[in-house]
Structures are given as structure tokens and as C-alpha cells.
N, C-alpha and C. Protein backbone atom coordinates (compact mmCIF):
# COMPACT_ATOMS: atom_id res chain seq x y z
N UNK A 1 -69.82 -15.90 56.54
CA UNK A 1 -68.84 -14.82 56.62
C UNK A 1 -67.94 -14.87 55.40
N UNK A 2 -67.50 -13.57 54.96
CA UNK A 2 -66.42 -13.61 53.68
C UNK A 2 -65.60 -12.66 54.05
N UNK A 3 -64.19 -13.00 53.90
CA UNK A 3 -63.31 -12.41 53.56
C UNK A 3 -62.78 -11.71 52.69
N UNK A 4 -62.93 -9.97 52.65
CA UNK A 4 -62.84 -9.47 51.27
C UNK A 4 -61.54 -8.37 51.67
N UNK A 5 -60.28 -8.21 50.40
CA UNK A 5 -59.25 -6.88 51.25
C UNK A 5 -60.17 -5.41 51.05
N UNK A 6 -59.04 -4.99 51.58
CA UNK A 6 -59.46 -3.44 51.89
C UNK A 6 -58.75 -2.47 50.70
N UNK A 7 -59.52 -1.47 49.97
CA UNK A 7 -59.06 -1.12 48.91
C UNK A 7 -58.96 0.28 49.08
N UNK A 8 -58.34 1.09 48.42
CA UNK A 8 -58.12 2.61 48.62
C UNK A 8 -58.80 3.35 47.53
N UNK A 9 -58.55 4.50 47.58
CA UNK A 9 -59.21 5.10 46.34
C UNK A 9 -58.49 6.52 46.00
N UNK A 10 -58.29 6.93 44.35
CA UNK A 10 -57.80 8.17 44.26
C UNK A 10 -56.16 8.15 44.26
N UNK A 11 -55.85 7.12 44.27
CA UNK A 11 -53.86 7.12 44.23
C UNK A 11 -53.31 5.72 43.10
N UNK A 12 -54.43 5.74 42.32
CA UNK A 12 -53.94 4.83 41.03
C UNK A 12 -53.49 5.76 39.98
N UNK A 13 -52.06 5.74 40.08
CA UNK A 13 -51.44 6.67 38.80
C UNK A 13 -51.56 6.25 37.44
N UNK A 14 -51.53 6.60 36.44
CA UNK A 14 -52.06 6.22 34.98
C UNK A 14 -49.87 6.17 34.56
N UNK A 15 -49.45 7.33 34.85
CA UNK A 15 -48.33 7.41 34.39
C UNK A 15 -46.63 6.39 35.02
N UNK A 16 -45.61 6.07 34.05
CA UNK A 16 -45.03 4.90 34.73
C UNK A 16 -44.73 5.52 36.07
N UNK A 17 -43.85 4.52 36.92
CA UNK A 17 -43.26 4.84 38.27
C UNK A 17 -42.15 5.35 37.93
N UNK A 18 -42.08 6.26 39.01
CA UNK A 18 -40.13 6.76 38.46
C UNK A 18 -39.67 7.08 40.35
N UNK A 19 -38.63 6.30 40.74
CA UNK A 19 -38.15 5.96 41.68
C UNK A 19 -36.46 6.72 41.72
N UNK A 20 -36.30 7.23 42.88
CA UNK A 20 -34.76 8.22 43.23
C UNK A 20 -33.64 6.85 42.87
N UNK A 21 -32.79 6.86 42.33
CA UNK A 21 -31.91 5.54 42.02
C UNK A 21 -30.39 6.61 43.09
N UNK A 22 -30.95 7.25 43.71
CA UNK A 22 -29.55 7.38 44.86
C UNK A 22 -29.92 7.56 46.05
N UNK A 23 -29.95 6.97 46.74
CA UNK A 23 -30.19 7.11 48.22
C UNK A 23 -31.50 6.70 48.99
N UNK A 24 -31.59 6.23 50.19
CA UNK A 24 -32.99 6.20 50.86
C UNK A 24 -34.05 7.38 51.08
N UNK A 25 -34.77 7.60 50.47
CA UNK A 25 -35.74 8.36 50.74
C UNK A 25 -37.08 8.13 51.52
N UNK A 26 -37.25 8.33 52.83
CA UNK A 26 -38.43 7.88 53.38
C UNK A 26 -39.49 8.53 53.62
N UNK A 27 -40.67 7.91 54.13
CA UNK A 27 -41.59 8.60 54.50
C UNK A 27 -42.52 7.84 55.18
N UNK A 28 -43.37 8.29 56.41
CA UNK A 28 -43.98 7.80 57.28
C UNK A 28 -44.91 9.40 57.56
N UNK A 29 -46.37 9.19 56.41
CA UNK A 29 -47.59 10.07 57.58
C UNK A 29 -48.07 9.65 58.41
N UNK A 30 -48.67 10.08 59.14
CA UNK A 30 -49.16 10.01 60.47
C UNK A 30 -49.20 11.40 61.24
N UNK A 31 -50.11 11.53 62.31
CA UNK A 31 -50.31 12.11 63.51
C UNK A 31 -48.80 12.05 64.06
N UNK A 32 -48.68 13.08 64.80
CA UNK A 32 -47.72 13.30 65.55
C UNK A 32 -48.20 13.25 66.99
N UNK A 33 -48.52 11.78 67.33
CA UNK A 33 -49.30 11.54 68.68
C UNK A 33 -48.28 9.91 69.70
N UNK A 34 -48.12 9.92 70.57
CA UNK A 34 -47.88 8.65 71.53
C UNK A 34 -48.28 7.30 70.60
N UNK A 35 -47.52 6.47 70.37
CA UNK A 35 -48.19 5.26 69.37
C UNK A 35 -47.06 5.55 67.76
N UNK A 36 -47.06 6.00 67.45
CA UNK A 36 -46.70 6.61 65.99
C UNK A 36 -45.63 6.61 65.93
N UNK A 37 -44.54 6.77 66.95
CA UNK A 37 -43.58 6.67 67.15
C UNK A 37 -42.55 7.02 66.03
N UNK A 38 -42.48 8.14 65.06
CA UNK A 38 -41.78 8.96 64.62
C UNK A 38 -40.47 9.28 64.99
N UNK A 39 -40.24 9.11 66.37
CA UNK A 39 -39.02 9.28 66.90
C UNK A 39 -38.03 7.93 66.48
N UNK A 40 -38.82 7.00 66.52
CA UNK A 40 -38.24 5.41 66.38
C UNK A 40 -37.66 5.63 65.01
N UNK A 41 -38.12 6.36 64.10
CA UNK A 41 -37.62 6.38 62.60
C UNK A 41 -36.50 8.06 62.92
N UNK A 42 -36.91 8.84 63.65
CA UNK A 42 -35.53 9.94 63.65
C UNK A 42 -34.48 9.26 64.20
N UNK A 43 -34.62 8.47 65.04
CA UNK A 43 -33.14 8.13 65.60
C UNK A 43 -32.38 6.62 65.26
N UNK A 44 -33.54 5.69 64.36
CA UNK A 44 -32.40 5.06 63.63
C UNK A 44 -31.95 5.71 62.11
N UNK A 45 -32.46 6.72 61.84
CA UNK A 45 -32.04 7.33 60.73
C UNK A 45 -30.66 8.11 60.82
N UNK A 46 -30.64 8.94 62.35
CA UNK A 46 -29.70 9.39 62.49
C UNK A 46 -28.25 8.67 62.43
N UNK A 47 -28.81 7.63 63.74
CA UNK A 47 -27.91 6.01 63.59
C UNK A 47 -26.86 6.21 62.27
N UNK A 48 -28.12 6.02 61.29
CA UNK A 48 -27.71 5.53 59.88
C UNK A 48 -26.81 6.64 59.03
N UNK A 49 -26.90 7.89 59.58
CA UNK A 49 -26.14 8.51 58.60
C UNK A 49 -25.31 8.92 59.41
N UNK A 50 -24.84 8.79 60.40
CA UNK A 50 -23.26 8.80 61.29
C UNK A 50 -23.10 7.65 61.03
N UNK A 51 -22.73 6.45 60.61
CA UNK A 51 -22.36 5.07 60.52
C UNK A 51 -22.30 5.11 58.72
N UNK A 52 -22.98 5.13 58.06
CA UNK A 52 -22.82 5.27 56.67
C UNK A 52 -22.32 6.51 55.73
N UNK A 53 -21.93 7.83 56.39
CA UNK A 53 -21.48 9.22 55.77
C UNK A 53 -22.60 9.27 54.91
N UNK A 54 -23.85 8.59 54.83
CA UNK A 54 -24.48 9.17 54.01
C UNK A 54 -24.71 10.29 53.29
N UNK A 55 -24.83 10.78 51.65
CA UNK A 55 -25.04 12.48 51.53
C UNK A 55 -26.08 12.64 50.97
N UNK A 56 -27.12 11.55 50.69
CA UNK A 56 -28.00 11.64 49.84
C UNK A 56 -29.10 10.93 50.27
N UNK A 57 -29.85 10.51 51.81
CA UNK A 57 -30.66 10.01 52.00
C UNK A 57 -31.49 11.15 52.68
N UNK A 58 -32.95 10.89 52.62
CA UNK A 58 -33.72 12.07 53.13
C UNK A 58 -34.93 11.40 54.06
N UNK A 59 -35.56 11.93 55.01
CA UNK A 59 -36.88 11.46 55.73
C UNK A 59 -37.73 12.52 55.76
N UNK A 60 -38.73 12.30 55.55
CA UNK A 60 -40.11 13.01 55.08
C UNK A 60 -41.44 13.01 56.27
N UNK A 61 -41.76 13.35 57.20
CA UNK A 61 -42.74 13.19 57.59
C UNK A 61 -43.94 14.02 58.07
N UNK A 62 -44.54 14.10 57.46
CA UNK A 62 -46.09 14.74 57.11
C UNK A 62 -47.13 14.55 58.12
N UNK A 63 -47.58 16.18 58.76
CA UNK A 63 -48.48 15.55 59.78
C UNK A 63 -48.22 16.24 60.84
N UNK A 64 -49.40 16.33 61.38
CA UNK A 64 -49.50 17.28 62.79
C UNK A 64 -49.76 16.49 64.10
N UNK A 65 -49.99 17.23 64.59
CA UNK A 65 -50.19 16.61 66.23
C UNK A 65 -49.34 17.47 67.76
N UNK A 66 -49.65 16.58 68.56
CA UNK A 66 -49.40 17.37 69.87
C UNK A 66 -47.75 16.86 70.08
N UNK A 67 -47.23 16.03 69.22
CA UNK A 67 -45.60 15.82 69.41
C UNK A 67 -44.76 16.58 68.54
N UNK A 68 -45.23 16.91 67.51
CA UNK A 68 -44.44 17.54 66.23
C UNK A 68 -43.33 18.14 66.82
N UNK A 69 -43.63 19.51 67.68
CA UNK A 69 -42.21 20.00 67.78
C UNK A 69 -41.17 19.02 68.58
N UNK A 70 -41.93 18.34 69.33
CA UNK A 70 -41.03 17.79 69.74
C UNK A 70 -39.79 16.36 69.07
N UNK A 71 -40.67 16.14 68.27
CA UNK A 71 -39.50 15.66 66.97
C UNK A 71 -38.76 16.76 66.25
N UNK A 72 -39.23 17.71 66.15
CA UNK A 72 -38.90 18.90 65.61
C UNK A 72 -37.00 18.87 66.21
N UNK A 73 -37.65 18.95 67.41
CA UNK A 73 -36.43 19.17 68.23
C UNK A 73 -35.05 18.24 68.55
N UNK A 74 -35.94 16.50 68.70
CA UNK A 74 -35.06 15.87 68.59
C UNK A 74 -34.26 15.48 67.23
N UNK A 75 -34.81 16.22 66.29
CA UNK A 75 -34.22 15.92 64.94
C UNK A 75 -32.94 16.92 65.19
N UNK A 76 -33.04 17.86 65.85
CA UNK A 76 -32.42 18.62 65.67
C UNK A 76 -31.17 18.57 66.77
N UNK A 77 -31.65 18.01 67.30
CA UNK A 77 -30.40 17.65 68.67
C UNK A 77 -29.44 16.28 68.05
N UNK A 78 -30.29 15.69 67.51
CA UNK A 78 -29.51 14.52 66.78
C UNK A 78 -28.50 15.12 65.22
N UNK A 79 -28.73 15.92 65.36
CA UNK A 79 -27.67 16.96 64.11
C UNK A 79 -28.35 16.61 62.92
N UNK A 80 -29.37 16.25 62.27
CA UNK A 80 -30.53 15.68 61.12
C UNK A 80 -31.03 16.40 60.47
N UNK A 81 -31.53 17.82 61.56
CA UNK A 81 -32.54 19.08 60.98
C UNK A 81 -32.76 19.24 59.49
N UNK A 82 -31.25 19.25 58.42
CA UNK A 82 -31.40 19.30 57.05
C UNK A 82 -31.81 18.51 56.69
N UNK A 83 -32.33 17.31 57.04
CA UNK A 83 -32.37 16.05 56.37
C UNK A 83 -33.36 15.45 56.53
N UNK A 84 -34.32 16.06 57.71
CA UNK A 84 -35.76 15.77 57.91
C UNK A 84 -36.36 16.90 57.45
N UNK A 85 -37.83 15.93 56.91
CA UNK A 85 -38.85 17.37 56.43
C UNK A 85 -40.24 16.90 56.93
N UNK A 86 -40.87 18.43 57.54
CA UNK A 86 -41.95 18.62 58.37
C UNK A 86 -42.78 19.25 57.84
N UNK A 87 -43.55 19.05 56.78
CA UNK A 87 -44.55 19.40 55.51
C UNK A 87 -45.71 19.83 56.76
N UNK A 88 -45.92 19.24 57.73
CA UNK A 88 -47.42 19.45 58.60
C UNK A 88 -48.58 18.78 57.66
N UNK A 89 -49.43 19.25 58.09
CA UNK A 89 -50.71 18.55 57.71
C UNK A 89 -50.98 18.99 56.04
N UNK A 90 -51.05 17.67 55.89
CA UNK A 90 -51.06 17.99 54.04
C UNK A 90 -52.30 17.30 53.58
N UNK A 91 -52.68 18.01 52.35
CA UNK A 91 -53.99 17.34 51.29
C UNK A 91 -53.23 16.07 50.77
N UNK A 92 -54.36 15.41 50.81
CA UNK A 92 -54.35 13.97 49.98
C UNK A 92 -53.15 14.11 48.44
N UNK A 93 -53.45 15.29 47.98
CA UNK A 93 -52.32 15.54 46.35
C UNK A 93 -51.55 16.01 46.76
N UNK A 94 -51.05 16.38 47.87
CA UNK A 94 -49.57 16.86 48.40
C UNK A 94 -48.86 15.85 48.82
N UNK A 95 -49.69 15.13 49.25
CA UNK A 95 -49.39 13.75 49.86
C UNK A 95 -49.08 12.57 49.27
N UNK A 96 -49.59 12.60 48.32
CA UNK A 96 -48.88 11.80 46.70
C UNK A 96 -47.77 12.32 46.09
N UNK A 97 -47.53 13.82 45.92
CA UNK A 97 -46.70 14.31 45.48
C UNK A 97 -45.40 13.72 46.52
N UNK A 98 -45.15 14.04 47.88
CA UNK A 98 -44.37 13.72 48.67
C UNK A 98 -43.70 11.88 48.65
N UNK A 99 -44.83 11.51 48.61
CA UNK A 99 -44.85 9.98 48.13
C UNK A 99 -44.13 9.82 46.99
N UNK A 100 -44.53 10.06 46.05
CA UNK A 100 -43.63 10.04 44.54
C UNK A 100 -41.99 10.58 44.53
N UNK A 101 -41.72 11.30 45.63
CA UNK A 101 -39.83 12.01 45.90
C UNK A 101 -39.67 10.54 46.54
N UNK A 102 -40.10 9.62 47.14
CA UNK A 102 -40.02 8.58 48.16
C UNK A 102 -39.59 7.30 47.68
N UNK A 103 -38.82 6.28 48.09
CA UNK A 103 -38.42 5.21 47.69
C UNK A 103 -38.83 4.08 48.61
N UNK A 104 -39.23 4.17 49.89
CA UNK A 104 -39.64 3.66 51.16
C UNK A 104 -39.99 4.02 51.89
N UNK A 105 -41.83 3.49 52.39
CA UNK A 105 -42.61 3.65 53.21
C UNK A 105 -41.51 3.37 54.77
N UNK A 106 -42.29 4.08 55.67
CA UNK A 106 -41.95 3.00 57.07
C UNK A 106 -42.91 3.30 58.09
N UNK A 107 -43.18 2.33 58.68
CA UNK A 107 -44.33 2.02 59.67
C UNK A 107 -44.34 1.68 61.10
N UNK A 108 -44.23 2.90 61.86
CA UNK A 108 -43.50 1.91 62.81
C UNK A 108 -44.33 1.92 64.20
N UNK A 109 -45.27 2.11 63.53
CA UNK A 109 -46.71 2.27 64.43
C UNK A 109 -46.79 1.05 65.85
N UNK A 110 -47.29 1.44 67.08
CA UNK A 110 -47.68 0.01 67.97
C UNK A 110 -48.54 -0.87 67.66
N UNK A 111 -49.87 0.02 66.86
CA UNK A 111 -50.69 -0.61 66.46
C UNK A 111 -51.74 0.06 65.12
N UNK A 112 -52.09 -0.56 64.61
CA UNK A 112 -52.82 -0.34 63.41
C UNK A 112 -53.86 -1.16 63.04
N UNK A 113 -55.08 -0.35 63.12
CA UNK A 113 -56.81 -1.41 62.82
C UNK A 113 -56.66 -1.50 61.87
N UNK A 114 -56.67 -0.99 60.66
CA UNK A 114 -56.67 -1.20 59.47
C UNK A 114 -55.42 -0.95 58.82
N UNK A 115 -55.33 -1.48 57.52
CA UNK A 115 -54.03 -1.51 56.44
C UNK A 115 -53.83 -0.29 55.79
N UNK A 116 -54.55 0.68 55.98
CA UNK A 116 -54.40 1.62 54.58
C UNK A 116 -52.55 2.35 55.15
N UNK A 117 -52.42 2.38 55.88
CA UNK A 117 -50.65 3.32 55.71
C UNK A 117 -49.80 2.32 55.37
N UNK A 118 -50.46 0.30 55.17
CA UNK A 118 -49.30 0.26 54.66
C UNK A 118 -49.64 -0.38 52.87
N UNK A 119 -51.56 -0.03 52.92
CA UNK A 119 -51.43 -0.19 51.44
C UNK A 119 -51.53 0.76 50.49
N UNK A 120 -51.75 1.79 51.46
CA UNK A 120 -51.48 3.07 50.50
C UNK A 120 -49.76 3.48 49.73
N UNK A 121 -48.81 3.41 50.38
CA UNK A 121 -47.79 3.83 49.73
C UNK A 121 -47.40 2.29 48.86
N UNK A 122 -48.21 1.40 49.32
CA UNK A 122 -47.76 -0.42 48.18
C UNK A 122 -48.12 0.38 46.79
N UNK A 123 -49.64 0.87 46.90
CA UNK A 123 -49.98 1.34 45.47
C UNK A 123 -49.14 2.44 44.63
N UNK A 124 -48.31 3.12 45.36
CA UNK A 124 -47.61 3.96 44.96
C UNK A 124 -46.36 4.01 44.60
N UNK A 125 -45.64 2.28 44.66
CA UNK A 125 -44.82 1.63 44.28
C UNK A 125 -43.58 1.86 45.27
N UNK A 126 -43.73 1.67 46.50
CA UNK A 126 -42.75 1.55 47.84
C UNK A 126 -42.32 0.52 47.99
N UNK A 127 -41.18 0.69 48.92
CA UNK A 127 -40.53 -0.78 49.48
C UNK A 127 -41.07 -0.42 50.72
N UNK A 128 -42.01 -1.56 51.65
CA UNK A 128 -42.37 -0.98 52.96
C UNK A 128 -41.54 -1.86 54.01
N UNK A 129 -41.28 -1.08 54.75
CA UNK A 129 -40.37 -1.60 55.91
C UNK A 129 -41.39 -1.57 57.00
N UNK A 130 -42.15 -2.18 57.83
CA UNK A 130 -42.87 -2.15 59.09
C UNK A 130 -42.90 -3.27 59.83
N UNK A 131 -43.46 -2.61 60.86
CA UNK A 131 -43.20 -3.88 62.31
C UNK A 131 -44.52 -4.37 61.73
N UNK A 132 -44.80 -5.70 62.62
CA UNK A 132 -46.08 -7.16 62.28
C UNK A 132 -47.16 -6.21 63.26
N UNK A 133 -47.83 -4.95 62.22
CA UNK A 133 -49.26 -4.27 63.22
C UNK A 133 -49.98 -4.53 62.32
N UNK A 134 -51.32 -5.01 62.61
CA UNK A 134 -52.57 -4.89 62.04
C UNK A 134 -52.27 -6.15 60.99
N UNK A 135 -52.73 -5.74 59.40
CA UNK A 135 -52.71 -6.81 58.43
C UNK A 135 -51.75 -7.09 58.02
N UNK A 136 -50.67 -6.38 58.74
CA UNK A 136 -49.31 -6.56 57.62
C UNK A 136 -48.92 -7.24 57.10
N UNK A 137 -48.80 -8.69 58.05
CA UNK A 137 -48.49 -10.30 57.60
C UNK A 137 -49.40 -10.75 56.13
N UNK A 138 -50.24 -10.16 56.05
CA UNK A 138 -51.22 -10.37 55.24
C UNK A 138 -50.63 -9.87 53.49
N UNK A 139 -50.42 -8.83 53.76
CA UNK A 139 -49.89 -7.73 52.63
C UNK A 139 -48.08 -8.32 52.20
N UNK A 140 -47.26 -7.75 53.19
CA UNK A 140 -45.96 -7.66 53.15
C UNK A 140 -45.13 -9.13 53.16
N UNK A 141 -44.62 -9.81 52.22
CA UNK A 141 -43.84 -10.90 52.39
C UNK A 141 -42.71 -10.70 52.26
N UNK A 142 -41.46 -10.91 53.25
CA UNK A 142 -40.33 -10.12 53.59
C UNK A 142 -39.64 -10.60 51.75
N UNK A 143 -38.78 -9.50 52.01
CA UNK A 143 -37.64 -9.12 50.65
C UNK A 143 -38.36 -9.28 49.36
N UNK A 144 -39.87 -9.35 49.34
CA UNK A 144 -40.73 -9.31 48.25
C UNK A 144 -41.77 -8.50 48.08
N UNK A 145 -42.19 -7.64 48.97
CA UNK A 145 -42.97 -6.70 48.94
C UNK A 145 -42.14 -5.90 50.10
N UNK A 146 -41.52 -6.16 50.91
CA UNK A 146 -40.62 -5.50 52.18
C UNK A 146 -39.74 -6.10 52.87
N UNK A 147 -39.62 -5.42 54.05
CA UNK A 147 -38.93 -6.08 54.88
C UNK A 147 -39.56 -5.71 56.63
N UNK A 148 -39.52 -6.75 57.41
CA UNK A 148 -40.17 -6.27 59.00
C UNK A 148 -39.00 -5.55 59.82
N UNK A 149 -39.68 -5.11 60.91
CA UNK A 149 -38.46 -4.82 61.87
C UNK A 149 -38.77 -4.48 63.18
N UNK A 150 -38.24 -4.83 64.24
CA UNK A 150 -38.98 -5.00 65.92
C UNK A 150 -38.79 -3.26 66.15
N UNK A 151 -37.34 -2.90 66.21
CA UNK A 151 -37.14 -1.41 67.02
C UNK A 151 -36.43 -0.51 66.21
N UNK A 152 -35.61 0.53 66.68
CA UNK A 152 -35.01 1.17 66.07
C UNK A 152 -33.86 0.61 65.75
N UNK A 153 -33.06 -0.14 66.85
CA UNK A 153 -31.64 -0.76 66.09
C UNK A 153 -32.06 -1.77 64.80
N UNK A 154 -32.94 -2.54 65.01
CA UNK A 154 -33.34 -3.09 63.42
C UNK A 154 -33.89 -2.55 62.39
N UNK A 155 -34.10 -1.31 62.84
CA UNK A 155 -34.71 -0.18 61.24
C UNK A 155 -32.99 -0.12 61.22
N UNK A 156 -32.49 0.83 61.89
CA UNK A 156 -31.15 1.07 61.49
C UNK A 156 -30.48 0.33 60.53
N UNK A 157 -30.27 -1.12 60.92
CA UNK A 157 -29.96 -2.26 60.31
C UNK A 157 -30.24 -2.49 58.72
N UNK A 158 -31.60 -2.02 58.71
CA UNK A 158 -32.24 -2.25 57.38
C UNK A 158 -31.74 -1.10 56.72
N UNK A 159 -31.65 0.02 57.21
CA UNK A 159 -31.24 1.42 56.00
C UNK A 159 -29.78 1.20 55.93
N UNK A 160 -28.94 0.07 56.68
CA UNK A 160 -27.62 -0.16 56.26
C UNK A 160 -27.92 -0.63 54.90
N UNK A 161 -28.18 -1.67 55.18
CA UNK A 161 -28.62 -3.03 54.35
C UNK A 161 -29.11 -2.11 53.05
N UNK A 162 -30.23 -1.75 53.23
CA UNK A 162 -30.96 -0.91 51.65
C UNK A 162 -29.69 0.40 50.98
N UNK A 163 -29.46 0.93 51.85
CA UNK A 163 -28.62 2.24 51.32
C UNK A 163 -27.48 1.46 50.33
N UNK A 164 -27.18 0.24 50.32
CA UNK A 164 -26.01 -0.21 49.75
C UNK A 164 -26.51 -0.77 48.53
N UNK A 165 -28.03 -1.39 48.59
CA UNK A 165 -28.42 -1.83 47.19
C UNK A 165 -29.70 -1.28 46.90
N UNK A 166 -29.82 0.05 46.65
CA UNK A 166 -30.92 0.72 45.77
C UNK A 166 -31.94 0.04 44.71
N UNK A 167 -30.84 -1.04 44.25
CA UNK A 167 -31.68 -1.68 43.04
C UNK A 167 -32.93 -2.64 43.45
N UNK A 168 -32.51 -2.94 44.97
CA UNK A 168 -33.24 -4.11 45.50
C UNK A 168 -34.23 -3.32 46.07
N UNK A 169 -34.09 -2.02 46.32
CA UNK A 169 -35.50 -0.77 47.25
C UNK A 169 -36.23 -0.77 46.00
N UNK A 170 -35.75 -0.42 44.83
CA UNK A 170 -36.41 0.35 43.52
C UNK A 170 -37.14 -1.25 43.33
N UNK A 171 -36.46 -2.18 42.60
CA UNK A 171 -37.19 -3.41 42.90
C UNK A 171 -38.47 -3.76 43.61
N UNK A 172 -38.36 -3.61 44.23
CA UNK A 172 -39.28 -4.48 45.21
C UNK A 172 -40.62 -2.80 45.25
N UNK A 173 -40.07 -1.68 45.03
CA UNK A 173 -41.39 -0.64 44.77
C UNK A 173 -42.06 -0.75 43.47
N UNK A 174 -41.29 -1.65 42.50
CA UNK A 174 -41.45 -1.58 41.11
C UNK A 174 -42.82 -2.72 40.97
N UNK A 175 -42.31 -3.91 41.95
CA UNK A 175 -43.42 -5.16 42.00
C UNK A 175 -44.56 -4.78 42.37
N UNK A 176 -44.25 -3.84 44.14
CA UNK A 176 -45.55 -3.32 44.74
C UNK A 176 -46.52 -2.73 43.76
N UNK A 177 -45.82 -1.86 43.00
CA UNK A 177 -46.45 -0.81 41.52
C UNK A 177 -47.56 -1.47 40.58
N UNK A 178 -47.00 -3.02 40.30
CA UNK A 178 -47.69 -4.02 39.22
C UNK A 178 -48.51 -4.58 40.10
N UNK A 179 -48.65 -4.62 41.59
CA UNK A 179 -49.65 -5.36 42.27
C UNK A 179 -50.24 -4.32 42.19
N UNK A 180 -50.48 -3.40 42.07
CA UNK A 180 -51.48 -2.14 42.63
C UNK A 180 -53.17 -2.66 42.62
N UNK A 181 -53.10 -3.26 41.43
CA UNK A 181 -54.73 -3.29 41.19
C UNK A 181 -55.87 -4.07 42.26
N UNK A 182 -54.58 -5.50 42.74
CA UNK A 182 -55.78 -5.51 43.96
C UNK A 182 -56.53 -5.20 45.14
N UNK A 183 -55.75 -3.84 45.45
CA UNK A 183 -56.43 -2.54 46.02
C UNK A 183 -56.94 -1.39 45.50
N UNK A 184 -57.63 -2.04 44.16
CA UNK A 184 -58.38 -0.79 43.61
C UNK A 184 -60.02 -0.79 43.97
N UNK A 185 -60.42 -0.25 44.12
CA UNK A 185 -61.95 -0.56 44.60
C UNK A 185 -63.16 -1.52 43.24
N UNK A 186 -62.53 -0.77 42.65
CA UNK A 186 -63.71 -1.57 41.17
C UNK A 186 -62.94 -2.64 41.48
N UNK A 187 -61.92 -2.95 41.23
CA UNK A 187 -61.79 -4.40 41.36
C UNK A 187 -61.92 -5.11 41.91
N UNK A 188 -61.82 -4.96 43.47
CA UNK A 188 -62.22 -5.72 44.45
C UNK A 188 -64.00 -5.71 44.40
N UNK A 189 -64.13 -4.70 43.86
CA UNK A 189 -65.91 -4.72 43.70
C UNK A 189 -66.55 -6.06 43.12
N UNK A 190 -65.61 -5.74 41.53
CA UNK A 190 -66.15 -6.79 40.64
C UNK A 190 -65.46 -8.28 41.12
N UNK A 191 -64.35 -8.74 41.78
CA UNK A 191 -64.13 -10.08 41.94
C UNK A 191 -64.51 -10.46 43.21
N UNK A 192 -65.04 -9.59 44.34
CA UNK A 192 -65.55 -10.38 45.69
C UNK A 192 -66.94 -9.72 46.11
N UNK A 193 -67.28 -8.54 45.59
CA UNK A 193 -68.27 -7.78 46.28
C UNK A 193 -69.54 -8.49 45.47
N UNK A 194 -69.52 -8.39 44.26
CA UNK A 194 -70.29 -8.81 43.10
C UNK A 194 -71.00 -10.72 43.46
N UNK A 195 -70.07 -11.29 43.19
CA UNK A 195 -69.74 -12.63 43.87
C UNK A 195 -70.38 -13.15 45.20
N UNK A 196 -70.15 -12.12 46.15
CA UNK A 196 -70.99 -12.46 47.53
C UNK A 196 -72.37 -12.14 47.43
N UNK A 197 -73.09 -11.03 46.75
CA UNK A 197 -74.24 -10.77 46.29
C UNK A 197 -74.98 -11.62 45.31
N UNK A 198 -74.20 -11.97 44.49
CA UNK A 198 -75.52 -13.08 43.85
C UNK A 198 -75.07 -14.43 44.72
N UNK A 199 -74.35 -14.70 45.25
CA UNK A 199 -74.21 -15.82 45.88
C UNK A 199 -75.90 -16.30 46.93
């Protein structure tokens, strides 16, 4: 048996990173389904900007499903509406584009088989904030590629914590950025795929 990671394809940018240097900007795609828990990120966000006067943080989330309006709604009962955005179901280059306004992934999934939502936005030079689903432990080493978090009062916690030092979000998306390559597919081709075959 060999152990080889899991690589993405089509979101290796050629051009530098350029990261928002004011405010939290998030984003979490996904389905708008039971599990995904989207709500867990509207309402410590809200948390966060009645407790911090925030004027400049934004949440992004992309994606359809059978809950949408109903975040729709609680965004909107939580007084947020301007401040969340509901793109719906987007192409893969809309979806980069959205990514690139972004300063931090978040994940706040129950569960996750595979890594790609949280190594897709690594390659795209994020700070990822997610709970311990799937490979994460694997990927994410806290305050160096991210930070974890159990519920909503500890996301909350963390967009205290980040909203006050930007340099340390931009940071830590800047490292993710320079790791990119060992989720590129040729590469993982040529240092484990290659390797197990003539082996």
C-alpha cells in the first residue's frame, strides 16, 4: 500500500497573490444541504460584527441547494443581508474569481471524504479556519497554515482574534500560496505516482 496526497487541477495561478489588507473576507462553497452548515458561519459572523462594529468584513457563499433561502432568510433576520453574498451555483472561473476578493476559507462541514474544499482555497493562498473533518489534521497546522474550531462561538472567537491582525490572515494565505505546488497534479505525478510504478 502507498500513501499518495490528493491534488487539484486548473487553480494554479501564474500571477502574484494579492490579498484585501482590510477586513475579513470569507468564503465557504458548498451545497446548501443539512451537514454544510452555512448557518454555523451566518451566525458567528453576525456575532462578530455586533461585538466588533465591524465596516469592512464580508461573507461570500456560493452554491445552491434545498436550504439556500433559508439562509437567505436567516441572514436577513440576523440584520447581515448587506454583508452576505449569494452568487448561487457558480462555474469553476467564477469561483476563483470569488476566491481571489477572499482572505479566508471556512469549513465548517460535519463531515468531509475528501480534502479538496480545504485544499482548494490552500492553493489559492487562504487562511483556512475548519473543524478536524476528513484530512484536515493532515493539511492544516494551527496558526501556520490555519486555525481549527469546534462551533459557532469558537468561529466567532477566531474572526475576533483575525479581524484585529490582518497581517497574520494575509500571512499565513501568503505561505499556503508558496506551498501550492504539492497539490499540483504533475507534481505529485512525478514524485509519488512515477516512483510507485517502477518500483
Amino acid at each position: 500500500m502507498f500513501l499518495v496526497p490528493i491534488g487539484v487541477p486548473d487553480l494554479f495561478m501564474k500571477e502574484p497573490l494579492s490579498l484585501p489588507d482590510r477586513g475579513l473576507h470569507l468564503i465557504f462553497p458548498a451545497i446548501f444541504r443539512k451537514g454544510k452548515n452555512q448557518d454555523l458561519i451566518i451566525k458567528a459572523f453576525a456575532h462578530f460584527i455586533v461585538r466588533s462594529k465591524d465596516q469592512n468584513s464580508s461573507l461570500f457563499l456560493p452554491g445552491d441547494g434545498p436550504l439556500l433561502d433559508e439562509m437567505k432568510s436567516l441572514a436577513k433576520t440576523l440584520g447581515i443581508a448587506d454583508r452576505v453574498y449569494f452568487p448561487g451555483y457558480c462555474t469553476r472561473n467564477t469561483l476563483c474569481e470569488l476566491e481571489r476578493l477572499c482572505n479566508v476559507a471556512v469549513i465548517p462541514t460535519n463531515v468531509e471524504t475528501y480534502g479538496l474544499c480545504i485544499v482548494e482555497p490552500f492553493v489559492l493562498g487562504k487562511c483556512i479556519l475548519t473543524r478536524k473533518v476528513g484530512i484536515a489534521e493532515d493539511i492544516i497546522k494551527e496558526e501556520v497554515n490555519g486555525f481549527y474550531f469546534n462551533n459557532s462561538d469558537d468561529l466567532e472567537e477566531l474572526f475576533m482574534k483575525l479581524s484585529k491582525d490582518i497581517t497574520l490572515v494575509n500571512s499565513i494565505g501568503f505561505t499556503n500560496f508558496k506551498l501550492k505546488k504539492k497539490f499540483n497534479w504533475a507534481y505529485i505525478v512525478e514524485k509519488y505516482y512515477i516512483p510507485i510504478y517502477k518500483s
